[in-house]
N, C-alpha and C. Protein backbone atom coordinates (compact mmCIF):
# COMPACT_ATOMS: atom_id res chain seq x y z
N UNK A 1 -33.06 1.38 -2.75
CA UNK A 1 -32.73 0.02 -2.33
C UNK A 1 -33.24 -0.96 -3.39
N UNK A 2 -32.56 -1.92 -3.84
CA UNK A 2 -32.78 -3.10 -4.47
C UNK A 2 -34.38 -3.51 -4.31
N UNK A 3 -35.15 -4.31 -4.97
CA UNK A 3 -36.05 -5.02 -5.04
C UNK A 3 -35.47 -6.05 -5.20
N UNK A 4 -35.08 -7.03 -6.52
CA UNK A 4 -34.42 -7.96 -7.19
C UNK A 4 -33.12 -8.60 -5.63
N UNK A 5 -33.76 -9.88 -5.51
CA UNK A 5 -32.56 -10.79 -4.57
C UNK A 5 -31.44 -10.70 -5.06
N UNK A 6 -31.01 -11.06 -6.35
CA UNK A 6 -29.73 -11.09 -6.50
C UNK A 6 -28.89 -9.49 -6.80
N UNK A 7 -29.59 -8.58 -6.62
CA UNK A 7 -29.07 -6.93 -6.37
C UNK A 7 -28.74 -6.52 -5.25
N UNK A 8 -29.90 -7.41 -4.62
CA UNK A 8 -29.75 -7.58 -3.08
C UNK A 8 -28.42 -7.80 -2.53
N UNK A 9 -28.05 -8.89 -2.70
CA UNK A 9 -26.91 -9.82 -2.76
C UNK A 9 -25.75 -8.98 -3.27
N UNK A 10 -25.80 -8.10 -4.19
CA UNK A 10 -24.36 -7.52 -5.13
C UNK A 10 -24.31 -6.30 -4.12
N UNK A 11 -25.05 -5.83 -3.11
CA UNK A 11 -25.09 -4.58 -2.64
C UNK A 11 -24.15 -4.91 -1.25
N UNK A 12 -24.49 -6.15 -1.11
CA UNK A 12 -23.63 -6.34 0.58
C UNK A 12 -22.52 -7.18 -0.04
N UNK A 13 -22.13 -7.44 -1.37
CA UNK A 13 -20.78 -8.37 -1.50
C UNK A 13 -20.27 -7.01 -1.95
N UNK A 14 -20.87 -5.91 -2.70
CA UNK A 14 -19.89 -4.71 -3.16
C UNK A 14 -19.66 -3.72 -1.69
N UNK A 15 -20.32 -3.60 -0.86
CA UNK A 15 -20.27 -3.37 1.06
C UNK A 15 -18.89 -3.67 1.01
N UNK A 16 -19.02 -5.17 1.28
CA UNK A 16 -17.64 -6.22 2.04
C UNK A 16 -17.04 -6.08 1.38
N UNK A 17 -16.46 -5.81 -0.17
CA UNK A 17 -15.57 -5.17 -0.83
C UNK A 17 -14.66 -3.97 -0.35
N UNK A 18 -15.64 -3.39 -0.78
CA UNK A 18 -14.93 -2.39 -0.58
C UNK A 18 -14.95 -1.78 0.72
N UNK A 19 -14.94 -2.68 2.15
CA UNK A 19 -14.80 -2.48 3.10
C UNK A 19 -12.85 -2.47 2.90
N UNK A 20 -13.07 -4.21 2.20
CA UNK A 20 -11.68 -4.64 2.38
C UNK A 20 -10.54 -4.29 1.34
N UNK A 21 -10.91 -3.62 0.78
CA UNK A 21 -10.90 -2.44 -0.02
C UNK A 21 -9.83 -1.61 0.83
N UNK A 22 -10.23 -0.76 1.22
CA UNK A 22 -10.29 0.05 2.25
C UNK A 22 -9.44 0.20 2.93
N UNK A 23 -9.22 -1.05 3.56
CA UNK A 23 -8.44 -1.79 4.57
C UNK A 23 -7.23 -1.90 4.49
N UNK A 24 -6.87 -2.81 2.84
CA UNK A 24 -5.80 -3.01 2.49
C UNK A 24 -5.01 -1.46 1.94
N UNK A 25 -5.76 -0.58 1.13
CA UNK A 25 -5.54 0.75 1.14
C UNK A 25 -4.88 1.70 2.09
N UNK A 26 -5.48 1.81 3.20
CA UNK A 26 -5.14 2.16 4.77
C UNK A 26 -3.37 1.28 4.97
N UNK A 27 -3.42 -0.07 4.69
CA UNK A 27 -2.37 -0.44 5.03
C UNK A 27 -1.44 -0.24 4.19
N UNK A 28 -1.45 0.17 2.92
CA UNK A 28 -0.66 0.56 2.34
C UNK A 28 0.07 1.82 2.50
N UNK A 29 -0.84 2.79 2.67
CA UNK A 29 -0.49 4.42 2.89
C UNK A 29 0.69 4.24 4.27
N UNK A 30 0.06 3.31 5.00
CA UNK A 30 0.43 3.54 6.50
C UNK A 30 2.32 2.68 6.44
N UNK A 31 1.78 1.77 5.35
CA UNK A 31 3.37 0.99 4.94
C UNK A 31 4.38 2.63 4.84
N UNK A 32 3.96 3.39 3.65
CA UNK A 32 4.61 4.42 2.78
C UNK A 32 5.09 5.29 3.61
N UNK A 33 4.23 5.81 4.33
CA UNK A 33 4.16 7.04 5.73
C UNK A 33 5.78 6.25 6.72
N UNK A 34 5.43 4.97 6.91
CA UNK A 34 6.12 4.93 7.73
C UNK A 34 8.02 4.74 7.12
N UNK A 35 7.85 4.03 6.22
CA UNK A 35 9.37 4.27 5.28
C UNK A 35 9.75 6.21 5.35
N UNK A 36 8.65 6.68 4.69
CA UNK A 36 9.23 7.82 4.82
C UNK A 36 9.42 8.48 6.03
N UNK A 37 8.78 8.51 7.07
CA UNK A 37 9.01 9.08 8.41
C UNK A 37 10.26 8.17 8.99
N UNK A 38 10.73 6.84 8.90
CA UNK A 38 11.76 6.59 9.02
C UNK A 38 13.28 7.17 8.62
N UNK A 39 13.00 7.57 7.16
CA UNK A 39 14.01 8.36 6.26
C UNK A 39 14.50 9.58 6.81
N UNK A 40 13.22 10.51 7.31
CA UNK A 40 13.19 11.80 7.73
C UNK A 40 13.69 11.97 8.98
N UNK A 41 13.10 10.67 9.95
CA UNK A 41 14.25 10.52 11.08
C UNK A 41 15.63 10.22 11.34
N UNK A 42 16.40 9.59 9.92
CA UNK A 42 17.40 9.78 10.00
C UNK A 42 17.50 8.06 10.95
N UNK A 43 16.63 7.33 10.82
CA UNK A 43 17.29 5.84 11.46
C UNK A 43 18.00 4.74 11.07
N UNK A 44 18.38 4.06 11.40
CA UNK A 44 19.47 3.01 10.85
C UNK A 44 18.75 2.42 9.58
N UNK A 45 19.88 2.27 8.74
CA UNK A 45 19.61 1.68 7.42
C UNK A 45 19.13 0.50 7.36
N UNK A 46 18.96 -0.68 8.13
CA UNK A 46 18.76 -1.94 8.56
C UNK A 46 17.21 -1.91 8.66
N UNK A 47 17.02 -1.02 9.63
CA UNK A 47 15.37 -0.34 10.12
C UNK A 47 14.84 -0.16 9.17
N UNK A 48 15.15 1.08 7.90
CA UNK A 48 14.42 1.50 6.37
C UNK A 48 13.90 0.47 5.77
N UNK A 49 15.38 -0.87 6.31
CA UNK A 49 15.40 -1.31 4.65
C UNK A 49 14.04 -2.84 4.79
N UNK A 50 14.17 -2.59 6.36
CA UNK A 50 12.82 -3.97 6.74
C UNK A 50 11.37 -2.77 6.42
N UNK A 51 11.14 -1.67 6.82
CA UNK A 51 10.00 -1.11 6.54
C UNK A 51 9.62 -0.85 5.08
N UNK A 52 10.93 -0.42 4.15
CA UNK A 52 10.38 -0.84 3.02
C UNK A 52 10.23 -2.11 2.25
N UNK A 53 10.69 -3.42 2.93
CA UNK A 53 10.64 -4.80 2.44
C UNK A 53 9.05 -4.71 2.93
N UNK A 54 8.40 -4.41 3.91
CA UNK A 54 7.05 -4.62 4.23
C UNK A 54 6.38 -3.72 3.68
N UNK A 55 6.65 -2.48 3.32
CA UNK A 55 5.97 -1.78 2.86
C UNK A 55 5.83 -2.60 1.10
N UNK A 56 6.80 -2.86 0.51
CA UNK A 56 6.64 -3.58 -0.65
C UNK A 56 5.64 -4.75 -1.14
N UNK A 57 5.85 -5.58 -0.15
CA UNK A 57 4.77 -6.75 0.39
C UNK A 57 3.82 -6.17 0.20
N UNK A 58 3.05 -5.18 1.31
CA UNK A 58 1.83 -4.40 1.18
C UNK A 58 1.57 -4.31 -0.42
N UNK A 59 2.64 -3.58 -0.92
CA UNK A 59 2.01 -2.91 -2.26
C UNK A 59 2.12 -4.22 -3.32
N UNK A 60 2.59 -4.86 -3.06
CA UNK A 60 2.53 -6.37 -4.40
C UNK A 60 1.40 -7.11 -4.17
N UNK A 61 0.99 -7.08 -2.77
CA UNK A 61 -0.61 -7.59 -2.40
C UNK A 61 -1.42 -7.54 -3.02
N UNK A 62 -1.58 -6.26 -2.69
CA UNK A 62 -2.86 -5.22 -3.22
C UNK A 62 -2.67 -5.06 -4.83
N UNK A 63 -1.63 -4.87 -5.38
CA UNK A 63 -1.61 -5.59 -7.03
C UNK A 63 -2.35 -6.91 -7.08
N UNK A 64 -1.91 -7.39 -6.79
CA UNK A 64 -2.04 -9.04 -7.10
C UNK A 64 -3.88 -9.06 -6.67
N UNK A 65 -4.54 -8.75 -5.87
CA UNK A 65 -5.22 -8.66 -5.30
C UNK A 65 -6.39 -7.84 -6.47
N UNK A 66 -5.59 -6.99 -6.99
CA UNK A 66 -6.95 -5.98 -8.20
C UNK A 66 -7.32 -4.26 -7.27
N UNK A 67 -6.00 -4.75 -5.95
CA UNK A 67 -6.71 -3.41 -4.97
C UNK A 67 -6.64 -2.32 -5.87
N UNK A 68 -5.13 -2.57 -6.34
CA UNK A 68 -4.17 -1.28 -6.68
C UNK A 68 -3.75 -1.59 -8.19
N UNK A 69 -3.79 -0.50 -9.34
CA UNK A 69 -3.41 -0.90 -10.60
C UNK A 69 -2.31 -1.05 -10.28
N UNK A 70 -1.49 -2.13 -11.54
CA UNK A 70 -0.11 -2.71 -11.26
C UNK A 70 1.20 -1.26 -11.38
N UNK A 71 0.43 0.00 -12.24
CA UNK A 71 0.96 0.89 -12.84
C UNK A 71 1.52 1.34 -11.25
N UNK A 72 0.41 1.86 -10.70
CA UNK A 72 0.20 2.74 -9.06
C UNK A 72 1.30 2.34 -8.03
N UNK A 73 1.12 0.74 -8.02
CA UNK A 73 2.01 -0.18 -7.53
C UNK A 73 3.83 0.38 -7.76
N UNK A 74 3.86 0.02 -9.27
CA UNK A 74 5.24 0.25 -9.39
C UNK A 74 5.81 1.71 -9.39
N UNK A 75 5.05 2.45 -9.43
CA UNK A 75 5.18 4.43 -9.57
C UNK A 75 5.20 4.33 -7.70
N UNK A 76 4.71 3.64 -6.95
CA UNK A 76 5.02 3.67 -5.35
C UNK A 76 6.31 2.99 -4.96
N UNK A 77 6.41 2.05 -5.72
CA UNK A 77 7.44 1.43 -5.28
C UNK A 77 8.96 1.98 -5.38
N UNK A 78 8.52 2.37 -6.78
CA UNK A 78 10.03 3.39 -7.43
C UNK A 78 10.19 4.58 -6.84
N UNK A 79 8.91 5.32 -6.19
CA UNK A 79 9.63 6.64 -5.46
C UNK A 79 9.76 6.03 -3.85
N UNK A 80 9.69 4.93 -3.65
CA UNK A 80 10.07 5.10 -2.25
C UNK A 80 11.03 4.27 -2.37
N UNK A 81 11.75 3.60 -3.32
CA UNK A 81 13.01 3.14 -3.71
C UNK A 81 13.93 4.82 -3.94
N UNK A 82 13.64 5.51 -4.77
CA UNK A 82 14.50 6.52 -4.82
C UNK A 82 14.31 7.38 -3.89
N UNK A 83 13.54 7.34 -2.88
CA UNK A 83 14.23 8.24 -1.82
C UNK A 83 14.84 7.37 -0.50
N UNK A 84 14.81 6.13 -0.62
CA UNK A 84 16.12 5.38 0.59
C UNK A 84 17.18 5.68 -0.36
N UNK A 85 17.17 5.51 -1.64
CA UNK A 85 18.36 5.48 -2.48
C UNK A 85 19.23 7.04 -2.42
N UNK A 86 18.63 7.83 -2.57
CA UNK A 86 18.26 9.56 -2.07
C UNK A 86 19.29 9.62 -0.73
N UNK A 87 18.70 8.90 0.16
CA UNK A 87 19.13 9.29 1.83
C UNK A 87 20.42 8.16 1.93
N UNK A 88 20.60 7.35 1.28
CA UNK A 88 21.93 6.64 1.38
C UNK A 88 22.81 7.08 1.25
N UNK A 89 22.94 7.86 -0.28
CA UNK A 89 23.85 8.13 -1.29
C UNK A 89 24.58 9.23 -0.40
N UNK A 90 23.28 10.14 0.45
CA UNK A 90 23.90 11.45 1.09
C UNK A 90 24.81 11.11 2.60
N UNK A 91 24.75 9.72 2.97
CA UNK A 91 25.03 9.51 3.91
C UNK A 91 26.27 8.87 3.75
């Protein structure tokens, strides 16, 4: 444990970090999961195309934010663009 106040201080702002951290992380996965379990169910294209507009949101956040490198961001974005693109084409 810290001695020094201001270590003190960096130990519960790096805590609340990466609580929210965490958080936004969780909501991202849970964005991704759900585009794809949509896909796999086979539901209306209308349905996909709002879960991946939110799922996108999520992931431009968390860029913008420092959650997520911008790289991570766009390598998520592009495979869950090519697999609605994937399940269209076959439909």
């Amino acid at each position: 444990m810290p001695q020094i106040k201001s270590a003190k201080k960096r130990v519960l702002v790096t805590e609340r970090n990466r609580q929210r951290n965490m958080a936004y992380k969780s909501a991202v996965r849970t964005a991704v999961k759900n585009v794809l379990a949509a896909i796999s169910d086979e539901q209306e294209p209308t349905a996909v195309s709002e879960l991946l507009k939110t799922a996108y949101s999520l992931i431009d956040r968390s860029v913008v934010k420092g959650i997520l490198h911008k790289s991570t961001g766009a390598r998520m974005k592009s495979r869950l663009t090519k697999a609605v693109n994937k399940v269209e084409a076959a439909a």
